[in-house]
C-alpha atoms as a PDB file:
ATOM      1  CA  UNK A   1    -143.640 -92.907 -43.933  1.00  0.00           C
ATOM      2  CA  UNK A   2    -144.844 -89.044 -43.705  1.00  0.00           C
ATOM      3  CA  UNK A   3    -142.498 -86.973 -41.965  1.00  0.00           C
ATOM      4  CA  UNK A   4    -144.956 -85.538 -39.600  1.00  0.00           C
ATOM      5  CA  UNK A   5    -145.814 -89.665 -38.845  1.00  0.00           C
ATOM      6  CA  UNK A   6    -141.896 -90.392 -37.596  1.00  0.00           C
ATOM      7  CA  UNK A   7    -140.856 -90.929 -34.027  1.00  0.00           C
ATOM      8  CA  UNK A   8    -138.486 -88.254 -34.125  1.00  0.00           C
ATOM      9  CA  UNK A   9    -140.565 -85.769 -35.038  1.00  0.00           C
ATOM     10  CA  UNK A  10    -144.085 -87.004 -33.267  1.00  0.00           C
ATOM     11  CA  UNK A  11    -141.669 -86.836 -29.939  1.00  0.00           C
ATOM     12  CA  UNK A  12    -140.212 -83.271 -31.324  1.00  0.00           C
ATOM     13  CA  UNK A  13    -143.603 -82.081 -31.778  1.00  0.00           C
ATOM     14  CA  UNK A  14    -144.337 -82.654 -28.291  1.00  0.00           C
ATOM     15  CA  UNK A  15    -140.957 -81.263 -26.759  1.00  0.00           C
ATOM     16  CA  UNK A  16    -141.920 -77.949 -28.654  1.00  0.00           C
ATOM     17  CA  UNK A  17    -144.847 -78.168 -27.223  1.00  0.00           C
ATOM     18  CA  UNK A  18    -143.863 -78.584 -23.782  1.00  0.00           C
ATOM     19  CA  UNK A  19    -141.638 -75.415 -24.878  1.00  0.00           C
ATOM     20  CA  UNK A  20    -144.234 -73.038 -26.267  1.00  0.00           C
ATOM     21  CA  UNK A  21    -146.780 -73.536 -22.770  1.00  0.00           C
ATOM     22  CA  UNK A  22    -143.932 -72.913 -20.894  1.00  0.00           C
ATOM     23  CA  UNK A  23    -142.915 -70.069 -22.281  1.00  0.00           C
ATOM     24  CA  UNK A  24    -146.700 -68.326 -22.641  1.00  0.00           C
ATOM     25  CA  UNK A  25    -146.991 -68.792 -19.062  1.00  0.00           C
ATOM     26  CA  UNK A  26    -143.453 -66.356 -18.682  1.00  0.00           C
ATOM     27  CA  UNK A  27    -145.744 -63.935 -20.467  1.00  0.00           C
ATOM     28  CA  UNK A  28    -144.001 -64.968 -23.677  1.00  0.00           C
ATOM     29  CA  UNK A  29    -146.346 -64.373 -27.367  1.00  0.00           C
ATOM     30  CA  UNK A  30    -145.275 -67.411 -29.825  1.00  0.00           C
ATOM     31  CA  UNK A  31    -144.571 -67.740 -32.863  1.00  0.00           C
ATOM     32  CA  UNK A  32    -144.013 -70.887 -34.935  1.00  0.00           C
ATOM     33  CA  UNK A  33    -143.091 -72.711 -38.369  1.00  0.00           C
ATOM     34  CA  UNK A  34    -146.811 -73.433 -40.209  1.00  0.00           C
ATOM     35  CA  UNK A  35    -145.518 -75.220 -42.633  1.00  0.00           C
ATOM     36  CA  UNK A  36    -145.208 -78.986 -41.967  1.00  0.00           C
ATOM     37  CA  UNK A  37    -141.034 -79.522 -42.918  1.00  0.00           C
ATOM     38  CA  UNK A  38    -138.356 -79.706 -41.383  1.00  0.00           C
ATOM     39  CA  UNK A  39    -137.310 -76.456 -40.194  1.00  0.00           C
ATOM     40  CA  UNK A  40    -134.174 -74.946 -38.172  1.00  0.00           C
ATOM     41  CA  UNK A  41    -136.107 -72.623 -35.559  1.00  0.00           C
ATOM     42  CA  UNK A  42    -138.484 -73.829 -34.138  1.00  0.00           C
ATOM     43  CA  UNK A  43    -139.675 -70.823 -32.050  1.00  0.00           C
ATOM     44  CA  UNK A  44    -139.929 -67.135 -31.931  1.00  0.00           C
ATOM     45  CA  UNK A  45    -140.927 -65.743 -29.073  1.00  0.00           C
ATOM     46  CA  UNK A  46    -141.483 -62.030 -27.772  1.00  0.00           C
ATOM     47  CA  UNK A  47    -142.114 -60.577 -24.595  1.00  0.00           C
ATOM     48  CA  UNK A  48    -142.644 -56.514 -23.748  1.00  0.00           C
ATOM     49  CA  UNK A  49    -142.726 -55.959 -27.376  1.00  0.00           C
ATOM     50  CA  UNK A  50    -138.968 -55.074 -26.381  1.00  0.00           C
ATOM     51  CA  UNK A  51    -137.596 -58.652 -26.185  1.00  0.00           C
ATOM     52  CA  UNK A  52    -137.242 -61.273 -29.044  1.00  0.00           C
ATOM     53  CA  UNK A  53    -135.495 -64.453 -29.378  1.00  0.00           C
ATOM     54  CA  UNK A  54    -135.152 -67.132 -31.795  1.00  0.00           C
ATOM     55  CA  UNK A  55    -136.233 -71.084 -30.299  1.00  0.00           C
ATOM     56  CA  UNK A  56    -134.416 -74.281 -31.079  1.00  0.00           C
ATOM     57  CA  UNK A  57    -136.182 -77.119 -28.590  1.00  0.00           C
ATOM     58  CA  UNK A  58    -134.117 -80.794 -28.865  1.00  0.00           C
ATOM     59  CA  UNK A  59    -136.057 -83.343 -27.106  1.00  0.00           C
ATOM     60  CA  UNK A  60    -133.644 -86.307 -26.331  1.00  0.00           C
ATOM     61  CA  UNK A  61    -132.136 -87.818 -23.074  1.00  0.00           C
ATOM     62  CA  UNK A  62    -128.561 -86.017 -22.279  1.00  0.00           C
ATOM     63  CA  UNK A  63    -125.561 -88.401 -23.209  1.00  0.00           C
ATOM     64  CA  UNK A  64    -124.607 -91.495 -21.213  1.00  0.00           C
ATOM     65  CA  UNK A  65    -120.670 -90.709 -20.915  1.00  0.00           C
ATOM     66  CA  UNK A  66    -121.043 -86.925 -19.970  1.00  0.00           C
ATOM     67  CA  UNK A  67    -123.227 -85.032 -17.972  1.00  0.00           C
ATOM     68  CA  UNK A  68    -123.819 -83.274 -21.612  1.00  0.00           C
ATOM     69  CA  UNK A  69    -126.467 -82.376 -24.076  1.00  0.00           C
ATOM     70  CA  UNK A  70    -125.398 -81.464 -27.325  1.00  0.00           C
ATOM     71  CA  UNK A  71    -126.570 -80.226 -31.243  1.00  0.00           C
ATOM     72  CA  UNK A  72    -125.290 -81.249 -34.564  1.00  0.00           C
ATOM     73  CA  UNK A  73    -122.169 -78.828 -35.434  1.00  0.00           C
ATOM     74  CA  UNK A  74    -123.891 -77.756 -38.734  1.00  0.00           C
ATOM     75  CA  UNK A  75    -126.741 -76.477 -36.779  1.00  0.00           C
ATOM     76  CA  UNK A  76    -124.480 -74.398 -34.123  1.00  0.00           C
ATOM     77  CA  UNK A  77    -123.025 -72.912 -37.117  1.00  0.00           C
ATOM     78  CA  UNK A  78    -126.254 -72.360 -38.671  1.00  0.00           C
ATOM     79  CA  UNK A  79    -127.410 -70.550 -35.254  1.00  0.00           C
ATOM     80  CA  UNK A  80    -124.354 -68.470 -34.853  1.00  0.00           C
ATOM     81  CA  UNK A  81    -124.839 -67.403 -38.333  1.00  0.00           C
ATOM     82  CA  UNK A  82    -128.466 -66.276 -37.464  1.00  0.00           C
ATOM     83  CA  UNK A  83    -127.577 -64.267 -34.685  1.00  0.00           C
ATOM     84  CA  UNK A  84    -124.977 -62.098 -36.663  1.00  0.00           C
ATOM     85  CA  UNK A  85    -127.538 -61.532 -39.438  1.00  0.00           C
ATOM     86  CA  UNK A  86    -130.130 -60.959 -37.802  1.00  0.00           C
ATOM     87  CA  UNK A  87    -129.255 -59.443 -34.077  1.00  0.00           C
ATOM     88  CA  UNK A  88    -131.344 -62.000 -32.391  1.00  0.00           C
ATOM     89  CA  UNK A  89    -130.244 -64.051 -29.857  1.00  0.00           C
ATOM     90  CA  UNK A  90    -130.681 -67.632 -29.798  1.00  0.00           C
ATOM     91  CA  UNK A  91    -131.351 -70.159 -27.313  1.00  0.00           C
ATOM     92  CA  UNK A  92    -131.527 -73.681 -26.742  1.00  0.00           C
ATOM     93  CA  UNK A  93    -133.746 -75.710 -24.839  1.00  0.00           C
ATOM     94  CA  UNK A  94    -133.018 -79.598 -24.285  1.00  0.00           C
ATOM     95  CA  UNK A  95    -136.446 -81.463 -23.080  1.00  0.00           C
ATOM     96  CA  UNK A  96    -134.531 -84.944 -21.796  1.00  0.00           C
ATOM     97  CA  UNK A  97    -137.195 -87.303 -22.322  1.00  0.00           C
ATOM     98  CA  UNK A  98    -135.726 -89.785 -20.010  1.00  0.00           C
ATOM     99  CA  UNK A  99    -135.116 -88.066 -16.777  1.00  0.00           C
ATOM    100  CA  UNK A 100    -137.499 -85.106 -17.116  1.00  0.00           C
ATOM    101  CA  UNK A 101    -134.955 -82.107 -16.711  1.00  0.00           C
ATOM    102  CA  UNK A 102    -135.316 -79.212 -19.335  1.00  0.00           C
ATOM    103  CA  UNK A 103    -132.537 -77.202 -19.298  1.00  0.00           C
ATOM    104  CA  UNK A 104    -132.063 -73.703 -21.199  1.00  0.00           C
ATOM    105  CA  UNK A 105    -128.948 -72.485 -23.082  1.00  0.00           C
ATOM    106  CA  UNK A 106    -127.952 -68.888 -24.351  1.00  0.00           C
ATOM    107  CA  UNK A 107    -125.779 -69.704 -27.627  1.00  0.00           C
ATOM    108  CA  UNK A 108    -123.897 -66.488 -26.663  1.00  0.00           C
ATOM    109  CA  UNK A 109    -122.877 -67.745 -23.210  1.00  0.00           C
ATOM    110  CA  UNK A 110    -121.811 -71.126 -24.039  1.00  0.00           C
ATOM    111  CA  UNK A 111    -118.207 -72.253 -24.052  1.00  0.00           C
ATOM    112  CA  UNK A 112    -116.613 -73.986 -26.878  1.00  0.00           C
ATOM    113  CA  UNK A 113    -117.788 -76.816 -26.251  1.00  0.00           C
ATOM    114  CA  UNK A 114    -116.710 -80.410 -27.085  1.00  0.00           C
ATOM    115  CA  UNK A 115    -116.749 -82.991 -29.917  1.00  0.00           C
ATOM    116  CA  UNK A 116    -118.239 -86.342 -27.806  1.00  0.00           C
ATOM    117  CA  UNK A 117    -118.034 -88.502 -30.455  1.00  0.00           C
ATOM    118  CA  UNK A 118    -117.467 -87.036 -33.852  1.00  0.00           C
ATOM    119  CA  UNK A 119    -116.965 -83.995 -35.439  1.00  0.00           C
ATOM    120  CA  UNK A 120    -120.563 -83.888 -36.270  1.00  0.00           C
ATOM    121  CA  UNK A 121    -121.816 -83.097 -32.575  1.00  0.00           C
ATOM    122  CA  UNK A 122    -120.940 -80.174 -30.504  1.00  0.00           C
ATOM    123  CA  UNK A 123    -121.684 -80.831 -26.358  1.00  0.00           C
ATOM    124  CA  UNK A 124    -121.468 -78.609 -23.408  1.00  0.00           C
ATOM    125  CA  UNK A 125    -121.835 -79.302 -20.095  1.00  0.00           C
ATOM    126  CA  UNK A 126    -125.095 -79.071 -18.322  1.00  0.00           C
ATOM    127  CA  UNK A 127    -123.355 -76.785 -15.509  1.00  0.00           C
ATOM    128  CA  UNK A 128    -123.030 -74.216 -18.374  1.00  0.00           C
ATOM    129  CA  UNK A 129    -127.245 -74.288 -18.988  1.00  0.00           C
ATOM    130  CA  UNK A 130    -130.168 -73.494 -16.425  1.00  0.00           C
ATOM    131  CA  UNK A 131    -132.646 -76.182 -15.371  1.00  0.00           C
ATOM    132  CA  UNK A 132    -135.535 -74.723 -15.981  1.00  0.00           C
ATOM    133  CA  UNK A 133    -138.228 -77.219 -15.340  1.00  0.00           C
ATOM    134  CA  UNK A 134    -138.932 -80.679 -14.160  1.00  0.00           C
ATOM    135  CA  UNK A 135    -141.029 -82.879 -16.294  1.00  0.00           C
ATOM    136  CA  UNK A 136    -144.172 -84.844 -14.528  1.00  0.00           C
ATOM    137  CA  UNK A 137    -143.798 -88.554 -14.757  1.00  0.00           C
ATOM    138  CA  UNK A 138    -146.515 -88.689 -16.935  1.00  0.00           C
ATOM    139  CA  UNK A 139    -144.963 -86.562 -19.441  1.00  0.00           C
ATOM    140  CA  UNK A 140    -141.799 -88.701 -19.241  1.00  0.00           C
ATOM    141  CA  UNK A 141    -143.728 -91.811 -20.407  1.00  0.00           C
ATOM    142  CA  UNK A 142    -145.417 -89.810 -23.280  1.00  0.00           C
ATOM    143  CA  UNK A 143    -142.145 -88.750 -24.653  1.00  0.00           C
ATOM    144  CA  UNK A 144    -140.724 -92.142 -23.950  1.00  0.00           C
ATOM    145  CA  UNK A 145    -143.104 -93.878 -26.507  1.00  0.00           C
ATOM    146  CA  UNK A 146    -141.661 -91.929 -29.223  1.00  0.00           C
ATOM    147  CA  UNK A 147    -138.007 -93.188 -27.914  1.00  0.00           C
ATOM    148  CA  UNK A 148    -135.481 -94.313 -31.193  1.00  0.00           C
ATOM    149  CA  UNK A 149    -132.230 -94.779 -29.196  1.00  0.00           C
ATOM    150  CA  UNK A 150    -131.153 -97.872 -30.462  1.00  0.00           C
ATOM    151  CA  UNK A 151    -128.889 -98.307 -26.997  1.00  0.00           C
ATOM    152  CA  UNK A 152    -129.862 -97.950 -23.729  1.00  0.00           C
ATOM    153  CA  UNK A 153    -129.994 -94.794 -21.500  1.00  0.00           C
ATOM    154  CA  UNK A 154    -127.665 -95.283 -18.264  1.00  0.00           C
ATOM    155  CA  UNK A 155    -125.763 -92.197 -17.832  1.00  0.00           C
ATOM    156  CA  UNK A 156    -122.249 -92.915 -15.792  1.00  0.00           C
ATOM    157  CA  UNK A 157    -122.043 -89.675 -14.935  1.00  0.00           C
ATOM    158  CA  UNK A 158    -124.516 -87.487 -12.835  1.00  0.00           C
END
């Protein structure tokens, strides 16, 4: 299978998406990977010609044990590294294909965070992000399609 043909990345695709016409109707100009690979930032976006900021868009449901979205700790890293070379700042944007919420996340204003699981994930509470926008039902089910969680979504904490 292509890369651009898995679920993954057809439902990322969309989430960025999602992203991008939100942020051009802030007054935001885009810019994005054109190469078709895996990539690490998935925006850049610039506003006033006085404001830039580097993109990462995860589109997957929040945990079920914690009111919590989260990143692989590599790619934290990876981020925090980005910002000190580069003076940009980076933020986060989770697109939660099951109950519709997108919430936004300045890397420099998170806390620590926590390990959920593993040492492989970094979490933080959804308090510490801004809900942004409310998916349309419509959307939901798009996204949905595209669903690999092999267990099922039923959050036991609000």
């Amino acid at each position: 299978m292509n890369w651009k043909d898995k679920p993954q990345v057809k439902k990322g695709n969309i989430g960025e998406n999602i992203i991008t016409n939100f942020l051009e109707k802030k007054g935001f100009i885009i810019y994005k990977p054109i190469t078709k690979a895996a990539h690490w930032i998935d925006i850049i976006a610039t506003r006033n010609k006085e404001e830039i900021y580097a993109i990462d868009v995860k589109t997957k449901a929040r945990f079920n044990k914690w009111n919590a979205q989260g990143i692989d700790v590599k790619h934290y890293e990876d981020y925090k590294r980005f910002q000190k070379i580069c003076n940009i700042n980076v933020y986060l944007f989770f697109v939660d294909d099951k109950n519709g919420e997108i919430h936004c996340a300045d890397l420099d204003k998170l806390s620590d965070g926590f390990c959920p699981n593993n040492l492989k994930i970094i979490a933080w509470s959804l308090d510490e992000m801004e809900l942004v926008d409310k998916l349309p039902e419509k959307q939901i089910k798009i996204l949905s399609k595209h669903d690999t969680r092999n267990y099922e979504f039923n959050p036991t904490q609000s």
